[in-house]
Protein backbone atom coordinates (compact mmCIF):
# COMPACT_ATOMS: atom_id res chain seq x y z
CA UNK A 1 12.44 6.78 24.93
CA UNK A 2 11.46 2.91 24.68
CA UNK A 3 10.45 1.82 20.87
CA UNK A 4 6.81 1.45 22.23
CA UNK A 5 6.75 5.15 23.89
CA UNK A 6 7.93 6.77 20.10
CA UNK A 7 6.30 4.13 17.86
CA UNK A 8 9.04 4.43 15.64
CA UNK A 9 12.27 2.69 14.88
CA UNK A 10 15.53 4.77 15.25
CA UNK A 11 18.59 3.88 12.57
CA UNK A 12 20.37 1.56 14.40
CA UNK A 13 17.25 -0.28 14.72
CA UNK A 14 16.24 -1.67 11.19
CA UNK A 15 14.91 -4.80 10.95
CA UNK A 16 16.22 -7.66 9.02
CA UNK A 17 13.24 -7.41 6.65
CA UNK A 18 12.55 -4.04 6.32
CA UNK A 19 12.59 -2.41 2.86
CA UNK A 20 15.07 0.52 3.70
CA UNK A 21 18.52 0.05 4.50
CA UNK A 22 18.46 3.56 5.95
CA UNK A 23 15.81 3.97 8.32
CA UNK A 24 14.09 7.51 8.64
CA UNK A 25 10.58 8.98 10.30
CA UNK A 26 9.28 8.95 7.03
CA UNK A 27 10.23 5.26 6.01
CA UNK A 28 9.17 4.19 9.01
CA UNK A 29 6.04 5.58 8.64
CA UNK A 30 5.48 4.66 5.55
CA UNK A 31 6.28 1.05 6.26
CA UNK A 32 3.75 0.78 8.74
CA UNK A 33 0.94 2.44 6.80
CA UNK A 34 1.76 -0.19 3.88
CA UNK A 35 1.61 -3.20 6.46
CA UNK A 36 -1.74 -1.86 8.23
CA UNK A 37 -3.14 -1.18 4.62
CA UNK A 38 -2.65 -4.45 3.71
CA UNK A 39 -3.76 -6.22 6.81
CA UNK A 40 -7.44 -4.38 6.21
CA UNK A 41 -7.52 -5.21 2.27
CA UNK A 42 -5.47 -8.50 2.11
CA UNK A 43 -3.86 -6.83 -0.90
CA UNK A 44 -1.23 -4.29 -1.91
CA UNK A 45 -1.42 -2.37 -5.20
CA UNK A 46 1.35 -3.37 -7.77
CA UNK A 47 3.04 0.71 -7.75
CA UNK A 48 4.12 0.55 -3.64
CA UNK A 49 7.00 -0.29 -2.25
CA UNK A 50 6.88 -3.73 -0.06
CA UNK A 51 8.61 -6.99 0.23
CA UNK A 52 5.66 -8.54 1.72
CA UNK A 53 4.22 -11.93 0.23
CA UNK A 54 0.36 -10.44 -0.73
CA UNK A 55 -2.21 -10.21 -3.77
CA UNK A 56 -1.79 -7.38 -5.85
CA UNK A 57 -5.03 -5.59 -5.73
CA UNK A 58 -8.07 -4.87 -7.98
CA UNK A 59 -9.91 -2.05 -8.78
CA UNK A 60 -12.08 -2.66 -5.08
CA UNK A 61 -9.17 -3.53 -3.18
CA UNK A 62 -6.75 -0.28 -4.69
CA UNK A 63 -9.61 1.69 -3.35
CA UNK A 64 -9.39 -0.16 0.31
CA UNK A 65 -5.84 0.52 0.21
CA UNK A 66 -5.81 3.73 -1.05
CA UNK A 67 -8.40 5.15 1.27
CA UNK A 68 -6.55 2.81 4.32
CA UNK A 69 -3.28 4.80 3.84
């Protein structure tokens, strides 16, 4: 299957700036939940994994995030 037909990466297909070095469902997963999180609250709370350049939320904006994930 094409990456667009599984929506996922496979192992061998890890991005230069992804967070994992091994790539799994889960991680992937994960790694797109953070991004769309933080696209809808233009903030990520200071406890979750990312190496993306954003605001670490407040009280409203751990709420966005948390109820976004």
């Amino acid at each position: 299957m094409s990456f667009q037909q599984r929506k996922c990466r496979l192992e061998g297909e890890v991005s230069e700036d992804s967070i994992f070095k091994i790539y799994t469902k889960k991680n992937c997963k994960y790694e797109c939940h953070v991004k769309l999180a933080m696209k809808l609250c233009n903030c990520i709370p200071w406890d979750f994994i990312h190496n993306i350049k954003a605001a670490e939320c407040d009280i409203f904006g751990r709420t966005c995030f948390y109820n976004a994930m």
